[in-house]
PDB file of N, CA and C in Angstrom:
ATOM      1  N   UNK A   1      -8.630  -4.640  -1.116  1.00  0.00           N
ATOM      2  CA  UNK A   1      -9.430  -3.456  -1.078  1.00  0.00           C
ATOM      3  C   UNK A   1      -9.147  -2.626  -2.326  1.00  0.00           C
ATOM      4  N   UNK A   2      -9.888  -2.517  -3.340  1.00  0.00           N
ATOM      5  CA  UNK A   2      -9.290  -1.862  -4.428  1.00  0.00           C
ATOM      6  C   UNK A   2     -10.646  -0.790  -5.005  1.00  0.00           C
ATOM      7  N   UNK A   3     -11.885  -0.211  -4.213  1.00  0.00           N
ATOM      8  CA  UNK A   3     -12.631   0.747  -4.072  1.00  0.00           C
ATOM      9  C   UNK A   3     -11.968   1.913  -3.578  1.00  0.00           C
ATOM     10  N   UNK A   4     -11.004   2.129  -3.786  1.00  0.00           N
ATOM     11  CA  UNK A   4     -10.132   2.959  -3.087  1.00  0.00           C
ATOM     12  C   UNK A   4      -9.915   4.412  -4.291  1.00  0.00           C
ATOM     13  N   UNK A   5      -9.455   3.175  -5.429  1.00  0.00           N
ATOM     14  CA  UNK A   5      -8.989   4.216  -6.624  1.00  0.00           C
ATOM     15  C   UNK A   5      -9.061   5.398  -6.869  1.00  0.00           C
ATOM     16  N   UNK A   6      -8.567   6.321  -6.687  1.00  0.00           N
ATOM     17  CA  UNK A   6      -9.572   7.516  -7.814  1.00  0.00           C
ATOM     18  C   UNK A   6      -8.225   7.743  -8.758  1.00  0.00           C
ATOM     19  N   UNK A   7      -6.726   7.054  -8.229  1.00  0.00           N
ATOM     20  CA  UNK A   7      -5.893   7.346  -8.966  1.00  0.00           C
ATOM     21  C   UNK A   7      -5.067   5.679  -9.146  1.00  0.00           C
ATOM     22  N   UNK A   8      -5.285   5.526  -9.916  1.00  0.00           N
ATOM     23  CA  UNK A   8      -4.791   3.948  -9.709  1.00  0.00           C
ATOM     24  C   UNK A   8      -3.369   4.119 -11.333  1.00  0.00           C
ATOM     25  N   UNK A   9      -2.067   3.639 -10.786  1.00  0.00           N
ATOM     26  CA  UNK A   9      -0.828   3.094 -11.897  1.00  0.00           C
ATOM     27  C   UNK A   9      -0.185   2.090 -11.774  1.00  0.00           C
ATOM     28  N   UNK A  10       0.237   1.544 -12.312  1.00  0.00           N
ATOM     29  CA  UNK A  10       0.538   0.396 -12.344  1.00  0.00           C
ATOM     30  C   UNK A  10       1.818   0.368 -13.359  1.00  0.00           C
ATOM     31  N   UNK A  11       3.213  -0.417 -12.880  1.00  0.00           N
ATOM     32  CA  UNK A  11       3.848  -0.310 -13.591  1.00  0.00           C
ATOM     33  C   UNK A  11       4.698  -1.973 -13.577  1.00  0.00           C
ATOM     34  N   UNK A  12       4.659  -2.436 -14.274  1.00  0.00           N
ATOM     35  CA  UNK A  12       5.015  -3.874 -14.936  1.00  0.00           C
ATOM     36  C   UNK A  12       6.420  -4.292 -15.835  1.00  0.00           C
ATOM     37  N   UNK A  13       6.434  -5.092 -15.461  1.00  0.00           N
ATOM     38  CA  UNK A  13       7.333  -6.026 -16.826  1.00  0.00           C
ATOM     39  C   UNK A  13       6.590  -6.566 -17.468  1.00  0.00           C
ATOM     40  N   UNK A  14       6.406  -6.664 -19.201  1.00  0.00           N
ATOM     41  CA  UNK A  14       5.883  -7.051 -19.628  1.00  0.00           C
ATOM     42  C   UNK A  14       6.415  -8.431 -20.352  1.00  0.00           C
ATOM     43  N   UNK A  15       7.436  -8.576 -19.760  1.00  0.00           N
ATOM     44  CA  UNK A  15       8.210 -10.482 -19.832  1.00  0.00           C
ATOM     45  C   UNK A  15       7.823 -11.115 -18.687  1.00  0.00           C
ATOM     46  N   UNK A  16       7.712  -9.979 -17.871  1.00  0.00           N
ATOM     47  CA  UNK A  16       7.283 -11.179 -16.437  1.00  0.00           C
ATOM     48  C   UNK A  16       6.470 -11.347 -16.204  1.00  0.00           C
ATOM     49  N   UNK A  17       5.832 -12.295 -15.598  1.00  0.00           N
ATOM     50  CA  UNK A  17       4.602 -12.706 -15.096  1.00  0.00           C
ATOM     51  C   UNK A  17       3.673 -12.334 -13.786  1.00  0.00           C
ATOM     52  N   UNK A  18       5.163 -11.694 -12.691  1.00  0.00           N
ATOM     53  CA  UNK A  18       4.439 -11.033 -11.545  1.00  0.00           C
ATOM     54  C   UNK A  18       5.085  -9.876 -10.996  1.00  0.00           C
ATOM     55  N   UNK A  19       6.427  -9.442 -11.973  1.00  0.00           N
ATOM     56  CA  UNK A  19       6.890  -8.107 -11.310  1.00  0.00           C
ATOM     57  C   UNK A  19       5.800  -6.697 -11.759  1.00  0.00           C
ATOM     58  N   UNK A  20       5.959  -6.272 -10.590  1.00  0.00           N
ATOM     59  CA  UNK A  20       5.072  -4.825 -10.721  1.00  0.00           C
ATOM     60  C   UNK A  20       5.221  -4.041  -9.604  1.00  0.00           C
ATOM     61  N   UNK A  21       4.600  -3.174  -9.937  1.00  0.00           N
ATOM     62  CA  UNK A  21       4.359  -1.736  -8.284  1.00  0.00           C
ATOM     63  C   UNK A  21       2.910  -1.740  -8.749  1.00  0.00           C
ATOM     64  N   UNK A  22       2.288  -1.739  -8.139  1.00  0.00           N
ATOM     65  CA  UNK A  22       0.766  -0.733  -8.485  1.00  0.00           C
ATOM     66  C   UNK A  22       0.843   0.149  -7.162  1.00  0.00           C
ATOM     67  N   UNK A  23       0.111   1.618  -7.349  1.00  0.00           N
ATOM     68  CA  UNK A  23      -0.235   2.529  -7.004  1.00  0.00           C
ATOM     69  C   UNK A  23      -1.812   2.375  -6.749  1.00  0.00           C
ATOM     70  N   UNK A  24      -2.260   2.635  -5.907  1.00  0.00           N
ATOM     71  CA  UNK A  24      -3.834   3.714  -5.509  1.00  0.00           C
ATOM     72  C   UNK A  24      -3.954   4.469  -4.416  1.00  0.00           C
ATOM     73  N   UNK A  25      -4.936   5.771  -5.141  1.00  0.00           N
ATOM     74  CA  UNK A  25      -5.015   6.742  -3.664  1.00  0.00           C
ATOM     75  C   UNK A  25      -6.184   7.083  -4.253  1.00  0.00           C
ATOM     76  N   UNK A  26      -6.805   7.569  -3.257  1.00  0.00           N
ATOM     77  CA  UNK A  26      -8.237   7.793  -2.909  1.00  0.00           C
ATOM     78  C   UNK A  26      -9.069   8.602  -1.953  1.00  0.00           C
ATOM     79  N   UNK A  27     -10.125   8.942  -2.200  1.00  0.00           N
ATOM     80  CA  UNK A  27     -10.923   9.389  -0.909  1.00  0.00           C
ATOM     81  C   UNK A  27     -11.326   7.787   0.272  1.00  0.00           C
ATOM     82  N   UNK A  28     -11.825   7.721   0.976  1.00  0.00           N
ATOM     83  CA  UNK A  28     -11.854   6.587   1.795  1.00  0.00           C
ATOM     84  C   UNK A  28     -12.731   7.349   3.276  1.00  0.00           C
ATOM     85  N   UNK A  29     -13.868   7.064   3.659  1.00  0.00           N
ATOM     86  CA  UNK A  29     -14.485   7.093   4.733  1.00  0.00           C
ATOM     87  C   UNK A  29     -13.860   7.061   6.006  1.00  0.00           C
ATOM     88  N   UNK A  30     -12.909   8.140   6.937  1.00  0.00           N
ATOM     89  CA  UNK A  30     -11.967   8.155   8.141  1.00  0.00           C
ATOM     90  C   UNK A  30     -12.922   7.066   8.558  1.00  0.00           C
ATOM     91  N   UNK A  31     -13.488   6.760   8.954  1.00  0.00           N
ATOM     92  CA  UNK A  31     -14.497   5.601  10.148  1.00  0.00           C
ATOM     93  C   UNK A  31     -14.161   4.100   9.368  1.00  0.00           C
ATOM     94  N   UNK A  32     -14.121   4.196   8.272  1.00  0.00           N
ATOM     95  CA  UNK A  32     -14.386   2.668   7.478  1.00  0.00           C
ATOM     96  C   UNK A  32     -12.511   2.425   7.044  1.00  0.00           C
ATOM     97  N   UNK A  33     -11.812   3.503   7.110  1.00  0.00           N
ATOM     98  CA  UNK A  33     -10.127   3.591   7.208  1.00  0.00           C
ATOM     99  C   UNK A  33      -9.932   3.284   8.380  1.00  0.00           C
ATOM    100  N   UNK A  34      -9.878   3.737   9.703  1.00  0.00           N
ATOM    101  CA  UNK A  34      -9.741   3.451  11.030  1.00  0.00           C
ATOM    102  C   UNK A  34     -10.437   1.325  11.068  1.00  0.00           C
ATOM    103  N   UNK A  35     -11.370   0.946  10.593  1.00  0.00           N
ATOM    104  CA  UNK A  35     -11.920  -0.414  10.702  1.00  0.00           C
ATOM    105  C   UNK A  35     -10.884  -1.458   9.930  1.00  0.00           C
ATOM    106  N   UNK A  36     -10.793  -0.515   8.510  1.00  0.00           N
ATOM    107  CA  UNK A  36      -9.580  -1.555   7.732  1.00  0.00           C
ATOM    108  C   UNK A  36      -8.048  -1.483   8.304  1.00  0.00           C
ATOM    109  N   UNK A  37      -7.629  -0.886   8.781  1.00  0.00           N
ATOM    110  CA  UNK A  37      -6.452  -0.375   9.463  1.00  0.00           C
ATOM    111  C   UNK A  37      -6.389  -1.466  10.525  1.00  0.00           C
ATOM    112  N   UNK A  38      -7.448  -1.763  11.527  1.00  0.00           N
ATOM    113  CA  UNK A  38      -7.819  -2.442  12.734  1.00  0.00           C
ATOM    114  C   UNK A  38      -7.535  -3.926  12.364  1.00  0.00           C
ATOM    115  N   UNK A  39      -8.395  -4.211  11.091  1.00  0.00           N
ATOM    116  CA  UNK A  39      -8.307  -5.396  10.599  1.00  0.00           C
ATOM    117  C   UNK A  39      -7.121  -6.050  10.202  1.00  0.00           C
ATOM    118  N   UNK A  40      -6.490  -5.035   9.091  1.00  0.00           N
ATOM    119  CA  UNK A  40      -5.366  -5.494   8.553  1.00  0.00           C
ATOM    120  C   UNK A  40      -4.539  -5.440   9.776  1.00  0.00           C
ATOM    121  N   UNK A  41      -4.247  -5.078  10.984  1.00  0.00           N
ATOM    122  CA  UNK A  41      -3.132  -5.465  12.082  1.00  0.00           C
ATOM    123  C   UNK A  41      -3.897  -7.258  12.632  1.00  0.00           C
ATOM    124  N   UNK A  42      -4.582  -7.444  12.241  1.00  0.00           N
ATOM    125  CA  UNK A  42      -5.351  -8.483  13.009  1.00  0.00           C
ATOM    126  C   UNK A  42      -4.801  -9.824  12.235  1.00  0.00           C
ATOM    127  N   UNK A  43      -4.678  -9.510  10.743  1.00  0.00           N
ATOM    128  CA  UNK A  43      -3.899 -10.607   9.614  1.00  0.00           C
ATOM    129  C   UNK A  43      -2.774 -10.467   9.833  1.00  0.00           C
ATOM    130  N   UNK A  44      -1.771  -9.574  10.553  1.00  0.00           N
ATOM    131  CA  UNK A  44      -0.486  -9.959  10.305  1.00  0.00           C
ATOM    132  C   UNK A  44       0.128  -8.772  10.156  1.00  0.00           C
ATOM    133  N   UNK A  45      -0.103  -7.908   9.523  1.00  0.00           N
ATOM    134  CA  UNK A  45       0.236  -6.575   8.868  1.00  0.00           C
ATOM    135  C   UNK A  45       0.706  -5.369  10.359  1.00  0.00           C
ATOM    136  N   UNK A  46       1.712  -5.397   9.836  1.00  0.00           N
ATOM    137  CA  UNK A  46       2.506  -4.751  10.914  1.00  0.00           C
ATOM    138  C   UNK A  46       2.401  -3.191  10.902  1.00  0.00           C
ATOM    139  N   UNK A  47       1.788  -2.472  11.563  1.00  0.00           N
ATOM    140  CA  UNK A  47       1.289  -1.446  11.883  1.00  0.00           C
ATOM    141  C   UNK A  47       2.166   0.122  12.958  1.00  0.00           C
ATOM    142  N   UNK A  48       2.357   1.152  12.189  1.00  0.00           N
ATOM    143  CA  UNK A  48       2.699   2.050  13.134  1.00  0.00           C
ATOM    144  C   UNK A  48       2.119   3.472  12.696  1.00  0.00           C
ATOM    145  N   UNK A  49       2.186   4.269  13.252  1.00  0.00           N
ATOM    146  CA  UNK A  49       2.199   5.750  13.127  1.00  0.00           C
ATOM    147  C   UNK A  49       2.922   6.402  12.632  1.00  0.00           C
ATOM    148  N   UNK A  50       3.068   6.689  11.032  1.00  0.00           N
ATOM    149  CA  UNK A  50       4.181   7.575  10.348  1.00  0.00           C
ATOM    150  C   UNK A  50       3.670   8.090   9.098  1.00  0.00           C
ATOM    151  N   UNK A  51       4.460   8.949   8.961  1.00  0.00           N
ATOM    152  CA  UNK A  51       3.918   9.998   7.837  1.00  0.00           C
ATOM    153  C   UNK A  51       2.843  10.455   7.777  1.00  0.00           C
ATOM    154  N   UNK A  52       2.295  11.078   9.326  1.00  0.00           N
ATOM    155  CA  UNK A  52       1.327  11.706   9.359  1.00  0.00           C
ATOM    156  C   UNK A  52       0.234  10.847   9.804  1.00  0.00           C
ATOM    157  N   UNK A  53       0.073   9.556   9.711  1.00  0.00           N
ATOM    158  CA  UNK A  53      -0.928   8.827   9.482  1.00  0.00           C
ATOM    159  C   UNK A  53      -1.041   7.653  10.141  1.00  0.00           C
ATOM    160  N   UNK A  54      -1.668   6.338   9.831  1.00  0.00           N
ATOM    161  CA  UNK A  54      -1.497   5.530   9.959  1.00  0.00           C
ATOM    162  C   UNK A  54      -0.862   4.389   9.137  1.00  0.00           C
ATOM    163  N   UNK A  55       0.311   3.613   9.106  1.00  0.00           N
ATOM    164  CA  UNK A  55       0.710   2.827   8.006  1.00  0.00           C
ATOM    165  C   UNK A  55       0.806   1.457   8.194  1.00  0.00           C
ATOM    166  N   UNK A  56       0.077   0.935   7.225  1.00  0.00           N
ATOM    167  CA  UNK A  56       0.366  -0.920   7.736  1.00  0.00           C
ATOM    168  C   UNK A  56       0.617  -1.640   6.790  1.00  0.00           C
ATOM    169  N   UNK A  57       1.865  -2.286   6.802  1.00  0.00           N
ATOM    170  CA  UNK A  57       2.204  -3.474   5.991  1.00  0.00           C
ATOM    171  C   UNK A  57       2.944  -4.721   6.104  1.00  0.00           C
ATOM    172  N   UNK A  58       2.767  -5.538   4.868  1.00  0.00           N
ATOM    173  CA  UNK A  58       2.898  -6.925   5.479  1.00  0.00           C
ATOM    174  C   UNK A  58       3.851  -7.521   4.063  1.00  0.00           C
ATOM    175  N   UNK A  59       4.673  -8.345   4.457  1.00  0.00           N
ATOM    176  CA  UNK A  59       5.698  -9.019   3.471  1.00  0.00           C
ATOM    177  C   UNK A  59       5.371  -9.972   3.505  1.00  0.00           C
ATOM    178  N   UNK A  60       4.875 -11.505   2.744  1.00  0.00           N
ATOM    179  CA  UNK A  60       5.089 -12.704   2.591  1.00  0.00           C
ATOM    180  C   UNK A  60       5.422 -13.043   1.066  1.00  0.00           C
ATOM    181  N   UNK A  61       6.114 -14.287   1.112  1.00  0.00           N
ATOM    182  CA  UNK A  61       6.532 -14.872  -0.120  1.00  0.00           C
ATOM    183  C   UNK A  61       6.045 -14.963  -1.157  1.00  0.00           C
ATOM    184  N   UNK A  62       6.123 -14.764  -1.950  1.00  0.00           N
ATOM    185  CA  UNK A  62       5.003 -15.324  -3.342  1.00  0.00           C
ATOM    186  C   UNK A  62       5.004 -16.866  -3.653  1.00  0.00           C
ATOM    187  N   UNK A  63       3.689 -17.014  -3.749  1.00  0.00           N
ATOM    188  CA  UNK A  63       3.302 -18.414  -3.786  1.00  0.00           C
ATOM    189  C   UNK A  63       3.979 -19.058  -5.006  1.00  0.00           C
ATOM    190  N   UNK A  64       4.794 -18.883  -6.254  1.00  0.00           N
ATOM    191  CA  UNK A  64       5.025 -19.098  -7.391  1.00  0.00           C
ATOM    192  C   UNK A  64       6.751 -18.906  -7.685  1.00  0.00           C
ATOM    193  N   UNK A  65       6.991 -18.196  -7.005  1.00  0.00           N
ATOM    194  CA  UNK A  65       8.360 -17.202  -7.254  1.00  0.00           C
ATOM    195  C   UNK A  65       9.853 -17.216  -6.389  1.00  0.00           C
ATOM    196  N   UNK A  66      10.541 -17.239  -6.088  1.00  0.00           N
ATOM    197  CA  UNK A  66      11.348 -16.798  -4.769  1.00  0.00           C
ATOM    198  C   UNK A  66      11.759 -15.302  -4.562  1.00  0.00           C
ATOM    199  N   UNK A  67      10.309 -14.449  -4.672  1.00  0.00           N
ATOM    200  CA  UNK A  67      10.267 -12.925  -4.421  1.00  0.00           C
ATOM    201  C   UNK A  67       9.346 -12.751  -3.118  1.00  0.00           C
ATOM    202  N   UNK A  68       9.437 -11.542  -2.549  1.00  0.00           N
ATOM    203  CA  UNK A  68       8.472 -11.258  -1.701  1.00  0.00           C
ATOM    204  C   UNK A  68       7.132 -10.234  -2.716  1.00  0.00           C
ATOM    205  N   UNK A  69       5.850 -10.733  -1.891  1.00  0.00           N
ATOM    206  CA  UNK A  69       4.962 -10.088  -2.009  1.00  0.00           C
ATOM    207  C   UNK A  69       5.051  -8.770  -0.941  1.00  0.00           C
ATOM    208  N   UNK A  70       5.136  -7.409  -0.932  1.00  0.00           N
ATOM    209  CA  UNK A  70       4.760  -6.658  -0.584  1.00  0.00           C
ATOM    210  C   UNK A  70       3.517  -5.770  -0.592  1.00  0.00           C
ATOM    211  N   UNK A  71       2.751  -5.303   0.212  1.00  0.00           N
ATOM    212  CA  UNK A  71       1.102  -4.480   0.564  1.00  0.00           C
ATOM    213  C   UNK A  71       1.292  -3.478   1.960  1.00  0.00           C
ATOM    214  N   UNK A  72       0.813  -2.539   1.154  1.00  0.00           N
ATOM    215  CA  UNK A  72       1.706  -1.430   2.778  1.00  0.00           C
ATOM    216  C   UNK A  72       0.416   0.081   2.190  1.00  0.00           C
ATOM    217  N   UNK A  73      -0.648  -0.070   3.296  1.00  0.00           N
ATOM    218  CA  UNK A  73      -1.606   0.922   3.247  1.00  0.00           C
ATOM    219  C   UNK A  73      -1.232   1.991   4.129  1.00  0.00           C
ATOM    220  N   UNK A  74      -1.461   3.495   3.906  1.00  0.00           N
ATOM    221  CA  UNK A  74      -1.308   4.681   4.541  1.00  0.00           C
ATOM    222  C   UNK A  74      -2.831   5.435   4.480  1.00  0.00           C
ATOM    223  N   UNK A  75      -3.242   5.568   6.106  1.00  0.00           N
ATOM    224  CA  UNK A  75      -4.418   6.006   6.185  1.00  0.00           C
ATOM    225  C   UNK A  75      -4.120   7.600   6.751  1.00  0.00           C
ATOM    226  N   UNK A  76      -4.612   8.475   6.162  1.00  0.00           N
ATOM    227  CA  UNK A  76      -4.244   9.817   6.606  1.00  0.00           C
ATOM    228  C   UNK A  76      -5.868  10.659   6.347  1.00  0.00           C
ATOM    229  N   UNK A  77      -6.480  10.706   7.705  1.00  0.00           N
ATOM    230  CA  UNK A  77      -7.473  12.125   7.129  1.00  0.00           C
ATOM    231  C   UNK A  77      -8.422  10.674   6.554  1.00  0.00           C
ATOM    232  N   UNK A  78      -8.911  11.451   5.305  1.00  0.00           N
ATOM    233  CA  UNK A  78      -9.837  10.735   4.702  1.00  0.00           C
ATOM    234  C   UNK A  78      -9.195   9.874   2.973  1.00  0.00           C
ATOM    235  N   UNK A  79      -7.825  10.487   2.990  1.00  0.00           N
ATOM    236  CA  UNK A  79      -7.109   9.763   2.179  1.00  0.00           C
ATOM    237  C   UNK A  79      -6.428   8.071   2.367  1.00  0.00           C
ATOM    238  N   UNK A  80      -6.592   7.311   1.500  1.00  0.00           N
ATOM    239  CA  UNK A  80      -6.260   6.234   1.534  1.00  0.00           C
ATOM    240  C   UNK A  80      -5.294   5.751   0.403  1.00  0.00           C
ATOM    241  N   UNK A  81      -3.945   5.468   0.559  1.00  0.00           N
ATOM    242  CA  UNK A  81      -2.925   4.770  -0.247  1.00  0.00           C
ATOM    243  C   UNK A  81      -2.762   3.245  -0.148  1.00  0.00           C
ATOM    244  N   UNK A  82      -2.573   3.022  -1.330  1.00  0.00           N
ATOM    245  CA  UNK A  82      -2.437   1.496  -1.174  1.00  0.00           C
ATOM    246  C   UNK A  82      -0.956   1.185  -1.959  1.00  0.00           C
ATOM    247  N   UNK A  83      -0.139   0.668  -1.743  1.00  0.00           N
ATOM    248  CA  UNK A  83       1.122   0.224  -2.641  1.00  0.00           C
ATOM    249  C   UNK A  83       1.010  -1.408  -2.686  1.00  0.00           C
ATOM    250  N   UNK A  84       1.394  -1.709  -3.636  1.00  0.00           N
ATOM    251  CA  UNK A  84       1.323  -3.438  -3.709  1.00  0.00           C
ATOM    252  C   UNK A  84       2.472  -3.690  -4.908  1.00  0.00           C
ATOM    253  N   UNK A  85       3.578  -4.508  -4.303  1.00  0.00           N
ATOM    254  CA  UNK A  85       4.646  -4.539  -4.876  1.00  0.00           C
ATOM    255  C   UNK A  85       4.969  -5.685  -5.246  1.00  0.00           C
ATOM    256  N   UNK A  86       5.602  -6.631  -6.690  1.00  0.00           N
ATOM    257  CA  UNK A  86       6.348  -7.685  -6.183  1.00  0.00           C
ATOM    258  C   UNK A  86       7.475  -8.097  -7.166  1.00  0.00           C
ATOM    259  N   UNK A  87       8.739  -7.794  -6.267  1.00  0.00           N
ATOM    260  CA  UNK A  87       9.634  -8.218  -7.085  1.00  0.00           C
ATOM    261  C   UNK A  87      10.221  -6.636  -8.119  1.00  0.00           C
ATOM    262  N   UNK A  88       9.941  -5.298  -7.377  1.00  0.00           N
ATOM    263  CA  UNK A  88      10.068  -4.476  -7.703  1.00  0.00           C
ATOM    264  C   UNK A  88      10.187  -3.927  -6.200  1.00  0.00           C
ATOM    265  N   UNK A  89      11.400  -3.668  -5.866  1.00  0.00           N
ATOM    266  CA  UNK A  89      12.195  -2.939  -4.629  1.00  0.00           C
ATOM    267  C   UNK A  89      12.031  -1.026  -4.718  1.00  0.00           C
ATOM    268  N   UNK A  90      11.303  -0.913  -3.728  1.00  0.00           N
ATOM    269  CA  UNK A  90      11.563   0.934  -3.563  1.00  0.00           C
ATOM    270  C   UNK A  90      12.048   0.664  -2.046  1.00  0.00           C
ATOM    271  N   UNK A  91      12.513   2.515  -2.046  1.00  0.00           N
ATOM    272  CA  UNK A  91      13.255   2.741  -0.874  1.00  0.00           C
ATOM    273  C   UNK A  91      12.407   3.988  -0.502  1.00  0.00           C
ATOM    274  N   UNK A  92      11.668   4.297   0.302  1.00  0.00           N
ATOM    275  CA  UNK A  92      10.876   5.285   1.060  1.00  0.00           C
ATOM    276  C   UNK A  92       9.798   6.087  -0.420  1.00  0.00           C
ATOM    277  N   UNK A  93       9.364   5.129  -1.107  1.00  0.00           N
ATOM    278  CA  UNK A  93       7.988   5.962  -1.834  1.00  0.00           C
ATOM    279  C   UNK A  93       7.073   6.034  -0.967  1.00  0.00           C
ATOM    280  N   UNK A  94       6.649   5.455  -0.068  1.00  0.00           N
ATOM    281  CA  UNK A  94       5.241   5.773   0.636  1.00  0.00           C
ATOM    282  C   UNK A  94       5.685   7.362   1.498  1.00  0.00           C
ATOM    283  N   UNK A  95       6.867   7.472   1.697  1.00  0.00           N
ATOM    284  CA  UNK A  95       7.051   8.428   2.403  1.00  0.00           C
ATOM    285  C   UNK A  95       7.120   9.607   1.479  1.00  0.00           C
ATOM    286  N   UNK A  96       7.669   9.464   0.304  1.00  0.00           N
ATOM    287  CA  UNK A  96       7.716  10.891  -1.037  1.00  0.00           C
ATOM    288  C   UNK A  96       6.373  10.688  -1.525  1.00  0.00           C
ATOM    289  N   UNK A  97       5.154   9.980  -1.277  1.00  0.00           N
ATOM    290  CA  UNK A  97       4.373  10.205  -2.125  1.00  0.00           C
ATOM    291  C   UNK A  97       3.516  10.907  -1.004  1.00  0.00           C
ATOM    292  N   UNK A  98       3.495  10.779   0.792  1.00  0.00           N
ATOM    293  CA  UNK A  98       2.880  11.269   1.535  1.00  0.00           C
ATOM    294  C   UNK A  98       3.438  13.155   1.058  1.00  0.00           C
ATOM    295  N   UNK A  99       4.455  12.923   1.092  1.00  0.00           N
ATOM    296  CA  UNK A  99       5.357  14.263   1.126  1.00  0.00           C
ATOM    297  C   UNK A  99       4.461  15.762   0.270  1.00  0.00           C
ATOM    298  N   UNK A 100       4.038  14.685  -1.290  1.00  0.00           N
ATOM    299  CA  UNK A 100       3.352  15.393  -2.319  1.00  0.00           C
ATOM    300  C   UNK A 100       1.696  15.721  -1.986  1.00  0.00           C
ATOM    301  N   UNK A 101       1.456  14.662  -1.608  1.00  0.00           N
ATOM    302  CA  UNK A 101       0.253  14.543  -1.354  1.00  0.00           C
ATOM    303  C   UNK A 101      -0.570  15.390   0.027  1.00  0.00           C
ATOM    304  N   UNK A 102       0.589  15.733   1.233  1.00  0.00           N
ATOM    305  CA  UNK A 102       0.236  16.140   2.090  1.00  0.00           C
ATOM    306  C   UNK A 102       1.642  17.112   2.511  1.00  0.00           C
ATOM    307  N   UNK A 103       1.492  18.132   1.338  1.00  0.00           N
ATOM    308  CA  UNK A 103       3.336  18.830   1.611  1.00  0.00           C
ATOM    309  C   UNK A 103       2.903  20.049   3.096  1.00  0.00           C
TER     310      UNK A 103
END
């Protein structure tokens, strides 16, 4: 899902081939957030109620690497976050970026 943007970063190794964080947040349709939210618990994506919102994400391996792929969406209101990680470890950003975003 990457119609999301209105703020999209991205931060890389530029030796590596798949470490990164990317960032997006966005406006997002509450009705069409509530459907993707629904969905993504339906693939796998492990789902709860925090930081205000709704949050769902999912860890599998990278097909190439011996890293995990990380994807962990926060639906709040009509705002939509997306984090997509791999091979770049954080410790509670979805929760400091809700913090800023919704102080």
């Amino acid at each position: 899902m990457r119609a999301i943007h209105e703020l999209w970063c991205l931060w890389a190794n530029p030796s590596s081939d798949i470490t990164h964080l990317s960032v997006e947040v966005g406006h997002y349709d509450a009705s069409s957030a509530a459907a993707l939210m629904a969905s993504l618990q339906s693939q796998g994506y492990s789902c709860e109620d925090a930081d205000g919102g709704r949050l769902c994400s999912i860890t599998s391996p990278n097909t190439k690497y011996a890293v995990d792929d990380n994807f962990t969406y926060l639906s709040r209101g009509d705002v939509m976050i997306l984090v997509d990680q791999t091979n770049f470890p954080t410790n509670g950003l979805m929760a400091s970026m809700a913090s800023v975003i919704w102080p």
